[in-house]
Protein backbone atom coordinates (compact mmCIF):
# COMPACT_ATOMS: atom_id res chain seq x y z
CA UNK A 1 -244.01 -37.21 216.16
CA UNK A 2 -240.84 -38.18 214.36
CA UNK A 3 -240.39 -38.43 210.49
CA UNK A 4 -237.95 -41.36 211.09
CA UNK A 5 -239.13 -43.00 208.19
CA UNK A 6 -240.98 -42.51 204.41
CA UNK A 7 -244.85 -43.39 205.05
CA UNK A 8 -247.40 -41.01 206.30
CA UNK A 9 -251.21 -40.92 207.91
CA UNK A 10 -251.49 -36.98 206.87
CA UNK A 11 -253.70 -36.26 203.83
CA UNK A 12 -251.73 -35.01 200.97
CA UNK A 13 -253.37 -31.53 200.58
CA UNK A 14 -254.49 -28.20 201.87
CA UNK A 15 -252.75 -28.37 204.91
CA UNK A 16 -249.60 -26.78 206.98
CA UNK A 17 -247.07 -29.17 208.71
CA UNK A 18 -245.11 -27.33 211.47
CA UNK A 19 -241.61 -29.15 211.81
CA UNK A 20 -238.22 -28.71 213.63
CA UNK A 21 -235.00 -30.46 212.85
CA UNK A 22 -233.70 -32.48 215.49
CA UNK A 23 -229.83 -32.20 215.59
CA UNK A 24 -230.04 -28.08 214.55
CA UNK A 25 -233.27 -27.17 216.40
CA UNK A 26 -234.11 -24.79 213.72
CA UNK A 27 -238.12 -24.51 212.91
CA UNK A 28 -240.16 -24.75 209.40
CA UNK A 29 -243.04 -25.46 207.80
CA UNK A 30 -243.94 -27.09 204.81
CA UNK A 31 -247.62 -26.01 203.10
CA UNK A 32 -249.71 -28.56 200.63
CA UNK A 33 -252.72 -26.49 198.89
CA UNK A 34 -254.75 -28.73 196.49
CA UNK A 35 -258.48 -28.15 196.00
CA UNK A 36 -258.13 -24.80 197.63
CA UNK A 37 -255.63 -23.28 195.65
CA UNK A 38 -257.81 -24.79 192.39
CA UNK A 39 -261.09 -23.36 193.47
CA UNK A 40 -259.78 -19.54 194.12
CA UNK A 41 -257.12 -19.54 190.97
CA UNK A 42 -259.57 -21.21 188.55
CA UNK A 43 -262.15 -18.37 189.67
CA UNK A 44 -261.23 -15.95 187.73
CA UNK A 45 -259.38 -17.81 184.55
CA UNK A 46 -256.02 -15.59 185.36
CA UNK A 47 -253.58 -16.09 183.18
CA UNK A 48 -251.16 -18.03 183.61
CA UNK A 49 -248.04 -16.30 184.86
CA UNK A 50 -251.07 -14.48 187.40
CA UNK A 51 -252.23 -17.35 188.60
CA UNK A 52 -248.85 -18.52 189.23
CA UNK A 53 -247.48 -15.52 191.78
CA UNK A 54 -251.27 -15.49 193.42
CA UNK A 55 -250.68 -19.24 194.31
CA UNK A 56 -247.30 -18.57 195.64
CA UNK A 57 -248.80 -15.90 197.53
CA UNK A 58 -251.40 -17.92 198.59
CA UNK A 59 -249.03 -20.67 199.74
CA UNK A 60 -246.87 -17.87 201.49
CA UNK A 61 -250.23 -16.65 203.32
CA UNK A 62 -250.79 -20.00 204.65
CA UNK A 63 -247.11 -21.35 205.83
CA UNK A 64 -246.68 -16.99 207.95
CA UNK A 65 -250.68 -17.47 208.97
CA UNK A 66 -250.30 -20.49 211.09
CA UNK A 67 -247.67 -19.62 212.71
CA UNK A 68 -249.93 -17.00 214.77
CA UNK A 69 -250.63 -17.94 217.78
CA UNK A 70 -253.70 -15.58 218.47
CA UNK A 71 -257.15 -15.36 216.49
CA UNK A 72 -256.45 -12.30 213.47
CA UNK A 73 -255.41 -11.90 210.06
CA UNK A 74 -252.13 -12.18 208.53
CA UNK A 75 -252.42 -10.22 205.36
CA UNK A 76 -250.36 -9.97 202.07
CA UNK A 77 -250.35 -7.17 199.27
CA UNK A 78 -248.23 -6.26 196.04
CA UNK A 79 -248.21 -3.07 194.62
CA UNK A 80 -246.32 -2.21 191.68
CA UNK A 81 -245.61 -0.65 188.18
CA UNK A 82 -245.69 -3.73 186.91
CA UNK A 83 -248.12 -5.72 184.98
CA UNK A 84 -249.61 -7.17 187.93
CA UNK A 85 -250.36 -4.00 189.73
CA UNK A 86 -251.66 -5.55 193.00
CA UNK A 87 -252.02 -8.50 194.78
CA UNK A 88 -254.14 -9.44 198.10
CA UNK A 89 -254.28 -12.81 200.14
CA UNK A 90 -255.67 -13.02 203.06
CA UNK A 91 -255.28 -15.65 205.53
CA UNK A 92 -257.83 -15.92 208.79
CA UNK A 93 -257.03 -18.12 211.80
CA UNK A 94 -257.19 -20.95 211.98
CA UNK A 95 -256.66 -21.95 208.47
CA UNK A 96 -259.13 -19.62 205.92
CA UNK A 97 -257.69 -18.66 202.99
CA UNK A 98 -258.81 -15.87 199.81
CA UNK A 99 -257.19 -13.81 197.59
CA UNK A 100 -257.51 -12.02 193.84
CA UNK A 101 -254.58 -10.14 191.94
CA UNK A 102 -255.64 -7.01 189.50
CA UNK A 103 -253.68 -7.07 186.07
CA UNK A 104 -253.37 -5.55 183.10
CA UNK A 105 -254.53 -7.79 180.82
CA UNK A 106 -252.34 -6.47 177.41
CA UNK A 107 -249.19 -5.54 178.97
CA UNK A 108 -249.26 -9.34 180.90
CA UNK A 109 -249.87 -10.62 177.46
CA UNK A 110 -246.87 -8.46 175.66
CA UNK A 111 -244.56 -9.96 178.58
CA UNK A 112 -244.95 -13.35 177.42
CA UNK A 113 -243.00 -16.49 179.19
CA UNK A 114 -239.58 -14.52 178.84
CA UNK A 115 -240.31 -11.71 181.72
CA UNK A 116 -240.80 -14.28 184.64
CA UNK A 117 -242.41 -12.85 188.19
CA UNK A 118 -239.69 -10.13 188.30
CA UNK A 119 -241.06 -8.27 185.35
CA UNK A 120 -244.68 -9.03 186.12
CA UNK A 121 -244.67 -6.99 189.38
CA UNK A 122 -241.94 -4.61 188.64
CA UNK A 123 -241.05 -1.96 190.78
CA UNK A 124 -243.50 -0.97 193.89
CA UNK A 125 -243.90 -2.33 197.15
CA UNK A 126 -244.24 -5.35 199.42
CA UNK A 127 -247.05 -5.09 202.73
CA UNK A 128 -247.47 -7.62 205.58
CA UNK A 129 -249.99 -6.75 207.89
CA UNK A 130 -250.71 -8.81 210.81
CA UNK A 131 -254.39 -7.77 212.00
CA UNK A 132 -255.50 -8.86 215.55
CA UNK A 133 -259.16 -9.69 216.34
CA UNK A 134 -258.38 -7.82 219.56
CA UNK A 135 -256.21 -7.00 222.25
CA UNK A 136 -253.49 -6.72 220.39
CA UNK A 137 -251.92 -3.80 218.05
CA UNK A 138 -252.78 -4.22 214.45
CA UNK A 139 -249.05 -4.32 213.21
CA UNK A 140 -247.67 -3.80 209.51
CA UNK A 141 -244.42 -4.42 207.49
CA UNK A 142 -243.01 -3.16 204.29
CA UNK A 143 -240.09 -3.76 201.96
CA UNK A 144 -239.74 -2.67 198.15
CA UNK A 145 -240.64 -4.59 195.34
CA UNK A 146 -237.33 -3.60 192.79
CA UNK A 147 -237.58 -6.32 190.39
CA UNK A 148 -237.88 -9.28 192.26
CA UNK A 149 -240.22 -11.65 193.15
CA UNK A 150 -242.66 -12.73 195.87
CA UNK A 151 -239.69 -14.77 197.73
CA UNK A 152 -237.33 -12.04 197.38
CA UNK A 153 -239.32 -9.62 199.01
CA UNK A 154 -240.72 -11.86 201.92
CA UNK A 155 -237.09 -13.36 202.50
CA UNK A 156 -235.86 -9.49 202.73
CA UNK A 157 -239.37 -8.51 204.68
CA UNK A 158 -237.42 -11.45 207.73
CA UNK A 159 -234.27 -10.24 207.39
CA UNK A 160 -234.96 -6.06 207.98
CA UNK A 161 -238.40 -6.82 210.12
CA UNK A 162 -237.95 -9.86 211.85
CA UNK A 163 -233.88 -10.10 211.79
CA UNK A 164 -234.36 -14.22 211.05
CA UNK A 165 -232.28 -15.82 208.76
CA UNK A 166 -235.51 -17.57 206.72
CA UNK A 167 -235.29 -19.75 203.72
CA UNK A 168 -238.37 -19.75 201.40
CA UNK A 169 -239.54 -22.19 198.45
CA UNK A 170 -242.90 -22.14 196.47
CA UNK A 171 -243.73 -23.77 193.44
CA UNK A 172 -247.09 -23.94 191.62
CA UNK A 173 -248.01 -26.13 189.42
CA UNK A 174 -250.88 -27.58 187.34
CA UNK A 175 -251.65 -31.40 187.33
CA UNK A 176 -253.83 -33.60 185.50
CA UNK A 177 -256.46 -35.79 187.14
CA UNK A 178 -258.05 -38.82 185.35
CA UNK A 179 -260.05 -39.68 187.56
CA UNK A 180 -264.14 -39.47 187.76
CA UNK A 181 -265.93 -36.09 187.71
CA UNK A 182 -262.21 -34.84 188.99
CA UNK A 183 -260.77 -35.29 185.24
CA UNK A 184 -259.10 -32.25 183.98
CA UNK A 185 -256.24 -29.91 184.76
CA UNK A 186 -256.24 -28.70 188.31
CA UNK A 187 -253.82 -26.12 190.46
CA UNK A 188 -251.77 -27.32 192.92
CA UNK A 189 -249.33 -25.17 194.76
CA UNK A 190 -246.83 -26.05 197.53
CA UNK A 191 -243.99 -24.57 199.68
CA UNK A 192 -241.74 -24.91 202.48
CA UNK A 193 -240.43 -22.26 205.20
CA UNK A 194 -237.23 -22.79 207.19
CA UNK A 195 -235.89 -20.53 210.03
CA UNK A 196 -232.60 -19.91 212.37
CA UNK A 197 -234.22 -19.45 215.75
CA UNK A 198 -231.20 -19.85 218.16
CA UNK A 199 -231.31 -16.86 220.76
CA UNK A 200 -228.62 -15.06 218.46
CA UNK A 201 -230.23 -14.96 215.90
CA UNK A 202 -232.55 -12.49 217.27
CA UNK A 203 -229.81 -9.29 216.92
CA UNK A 204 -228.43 -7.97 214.36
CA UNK A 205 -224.74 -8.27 214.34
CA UNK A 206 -222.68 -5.58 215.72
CA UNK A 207 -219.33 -4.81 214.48
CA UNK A 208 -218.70 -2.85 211.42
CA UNK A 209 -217.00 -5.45 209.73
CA UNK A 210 -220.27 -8.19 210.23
CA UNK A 211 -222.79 -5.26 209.85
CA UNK A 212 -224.60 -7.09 206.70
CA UNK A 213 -224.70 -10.39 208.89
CA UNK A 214 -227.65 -11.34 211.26
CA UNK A 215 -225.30 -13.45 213.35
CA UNK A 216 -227.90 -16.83 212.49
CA UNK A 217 -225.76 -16.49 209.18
CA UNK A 218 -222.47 -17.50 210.91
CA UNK A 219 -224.40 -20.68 212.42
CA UNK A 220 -222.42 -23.71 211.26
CA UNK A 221 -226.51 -25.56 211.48
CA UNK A 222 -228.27 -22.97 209.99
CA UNK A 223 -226.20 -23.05 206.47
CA UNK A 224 -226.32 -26.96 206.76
CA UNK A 225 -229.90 -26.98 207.16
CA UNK A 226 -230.49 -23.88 204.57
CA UNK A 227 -228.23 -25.70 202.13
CA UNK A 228 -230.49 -29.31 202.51
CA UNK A 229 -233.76 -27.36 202.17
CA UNK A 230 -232.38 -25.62 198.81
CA UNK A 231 -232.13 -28.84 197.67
CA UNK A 232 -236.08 -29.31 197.50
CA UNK A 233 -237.38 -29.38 193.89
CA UNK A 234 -240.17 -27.84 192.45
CA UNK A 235 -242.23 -30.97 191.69
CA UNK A 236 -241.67 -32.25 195.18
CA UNK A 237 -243.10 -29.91 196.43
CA UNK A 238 -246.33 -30.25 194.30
CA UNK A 239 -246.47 -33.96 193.78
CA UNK A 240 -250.01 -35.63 195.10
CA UNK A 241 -248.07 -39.00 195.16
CA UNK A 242 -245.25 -37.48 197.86
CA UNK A 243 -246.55 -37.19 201.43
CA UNK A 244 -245.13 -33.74 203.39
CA UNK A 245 -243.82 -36.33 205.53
CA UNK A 246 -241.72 -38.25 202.77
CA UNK A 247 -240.64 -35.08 201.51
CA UNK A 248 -239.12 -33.99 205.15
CA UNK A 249 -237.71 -37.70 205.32
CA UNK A 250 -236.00 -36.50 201.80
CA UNK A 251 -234.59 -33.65 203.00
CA UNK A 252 -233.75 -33.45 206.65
CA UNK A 253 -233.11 -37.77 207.40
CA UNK A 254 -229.12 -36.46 208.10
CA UNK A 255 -230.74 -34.26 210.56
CA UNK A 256 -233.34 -36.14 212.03
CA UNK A 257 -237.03 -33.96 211.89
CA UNK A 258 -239.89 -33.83 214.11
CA UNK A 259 -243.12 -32.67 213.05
CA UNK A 260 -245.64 -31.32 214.76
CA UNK A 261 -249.66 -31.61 214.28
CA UNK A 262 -250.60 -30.33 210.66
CA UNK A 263 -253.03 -27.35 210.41
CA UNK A 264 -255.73 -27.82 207.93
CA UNK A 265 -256.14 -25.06 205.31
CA UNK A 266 -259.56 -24.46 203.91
CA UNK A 267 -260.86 -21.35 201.69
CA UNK A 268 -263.54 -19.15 202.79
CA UNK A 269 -264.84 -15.41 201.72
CA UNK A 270 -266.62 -13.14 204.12
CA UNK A 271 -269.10 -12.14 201.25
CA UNK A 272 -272.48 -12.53 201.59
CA UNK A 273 -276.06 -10.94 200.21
CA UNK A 274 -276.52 -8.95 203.62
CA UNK A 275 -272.99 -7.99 203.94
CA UNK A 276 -272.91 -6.15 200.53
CA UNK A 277 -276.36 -4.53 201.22
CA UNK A 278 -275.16 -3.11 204.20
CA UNK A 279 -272.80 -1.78 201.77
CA UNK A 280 -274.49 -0.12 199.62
CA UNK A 281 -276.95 1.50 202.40
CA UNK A 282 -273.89 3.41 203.07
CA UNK A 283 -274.21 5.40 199.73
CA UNK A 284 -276.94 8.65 199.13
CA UNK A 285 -279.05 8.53 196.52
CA UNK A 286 -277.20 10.42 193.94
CA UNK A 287 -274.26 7.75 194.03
CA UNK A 288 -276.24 4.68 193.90
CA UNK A 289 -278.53 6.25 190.68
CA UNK A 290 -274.90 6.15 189.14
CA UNK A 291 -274.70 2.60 189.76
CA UNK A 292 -277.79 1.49 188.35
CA UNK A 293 -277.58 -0.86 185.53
CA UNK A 294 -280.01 -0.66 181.92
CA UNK A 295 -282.13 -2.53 183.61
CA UNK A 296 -282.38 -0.71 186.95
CA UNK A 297 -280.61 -3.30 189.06
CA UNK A 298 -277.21 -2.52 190.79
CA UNK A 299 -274.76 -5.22 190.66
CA UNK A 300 -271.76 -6.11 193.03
CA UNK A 301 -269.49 -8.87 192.29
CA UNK A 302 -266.95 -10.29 195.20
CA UNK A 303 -263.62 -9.57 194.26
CA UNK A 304 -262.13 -12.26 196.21
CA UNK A 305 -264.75 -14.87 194.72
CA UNK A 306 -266.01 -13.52 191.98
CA UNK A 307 -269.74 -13.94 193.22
CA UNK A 308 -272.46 -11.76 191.73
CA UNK A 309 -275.20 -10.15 193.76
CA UNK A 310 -278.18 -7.78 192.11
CA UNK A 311 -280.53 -5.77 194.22
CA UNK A 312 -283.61 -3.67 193.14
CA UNK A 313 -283.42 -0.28 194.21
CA UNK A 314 -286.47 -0.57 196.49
CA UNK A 315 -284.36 -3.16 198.56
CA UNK A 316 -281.47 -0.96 199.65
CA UNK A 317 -283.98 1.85 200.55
């Protein structure tokens, strides 16, 4: 289907549209996350500079997770210095999504609105792990963390793992709805994904003089098409009002784009009562005495949602 024009059938949120521009040939994806970025960053009050790398994360997740084209895990995590010592999203085909960050609550504080993402992760590293349900080798890929940001390190996680030229945008935002038992301020977080895919693209280049070049740099398309994408702002790509297909239309109409079928993003957590029991059957005696609360009970709470479960002793056995 061709986005020859501004209008669109697609609902506005929590979904991925695949795309590729039509005089370049070079691929993307552009990610809406609405209600499902709202329920897992309002789950935990984070504040606010948190909540605002976990939904780029989360928005990063989802444009890298449905791009795989077997059943599996795609799998990101932070882990740094910084005040935001780690970071996990998790995205499960087709299109489940959950994630938490861990954070040191008085040093995010002392950073205030002046440190930006750099400063909030600091120095550590950047993981990828791509986790098949089977057949296939669980794979994993890592780049530092040296103070930049979520972007930085998945743009450089392409260029040394994947040797694609990629261009990356995410925004997050928080927007306020007047309407019904909706009213309030809500999360919304967005993104889009570009790539050079031409067949030389693929190598690295290989004289000494080009040796910091993947040779998709030297493409005459790929810098016109990077160079429209940069253009994006970061209220396009959170506004309600402006359809993934209007925003494309924005962007790429010199081009011409094509979009493909959008994939529909939803979250979900694995959690459950019997899950953690089975847990906690794995402990001796000695270890879950330690974990008893005054009244007797243990408690586990979710991570990922933040749901509480309490068992009697007697239960786990």
């Amino acid at each position: 289907m061709a986005a020859d024009a501004p209008g669109s059938d697609l609902p506005p949120d929590d979904l991925v549209l695949p795309f590729q521009t039509v005089t370049s040939r070079m691929v993307g994806r552009v990610v809406r996350l609405g209600l499902s970025a709202d329920t897992i960053l309002k789950r935990h009050e984070y504040p606010v500079p948190v909540s605002e790398t976990l939904g780029q994360s989360l928005a990063l997740a989802a444009l890298l997770g449905t791009a795989l084209n077997f059943e599996g895990r795609l799998i990101i995590q932070t882990k740094s210095d910084g005040p935001l010592g780690f970071l996990v999203v998790q995205f499960e085909t087709p299109g489940l999504v959950r994630g938490y960050a861990s954070f040191d609550g008085v040093r995010v504080e002392a950073l205030g609105k002046a440190g930006g993402q750099s400063a909030l992760l600091g120095s550590g590293h950047f993981a990828m792990t791509i986790d098949p349900t089977e057949g296939k080798e669980r794979y994993q890929g890592i780049v530092p963390l040296d103070g930049g940001t979520v972007i930085d390190a998945a743009e450089g996680y392409f260029r040394q793992s994947e040797q694609l030229p990629t261009f990356i945008r995410l925004a997050v935002a928080r927007h306020f709805s007047s309407g019904g038992g909706d009213r309030g301020w809500h999360w919304r977080v967005g993104g889009i994904l570009v790539q050079h895919v031409a067949p030389e693209a693929a190598s690295v280049a290989e004289t000494e003089e080009d040796e910091e070049f993947l040779l998709g740099d030297k493409d005459d398309h790929w810098e016109r098409v990077r160079l429209l994408a940069s253009t994006v702002e970061d209220h396009e790509l959170t506004d309600p009002t402006l359809s993934p297909e209007e925003l494309l239309y924005r962007l790429f109409h010199e081009e011409g784009v094509r979009v493909m079928p959008a994939r529909p993003i939803a979250v979900h957590c694995k959690c459950s009562r019997e899950r953690v029991l089975g847990f906690l059957k794995s402990f001796g005696a000695d270890e879950l005495s330690d974990m008893r609360e005054d009244d007797g009970q243990i408690g586990v709470t979710c991570e990922f949602c933040n749901s509480k479960y309490r068992f009697n002793p007697e239960e786990i056995g």
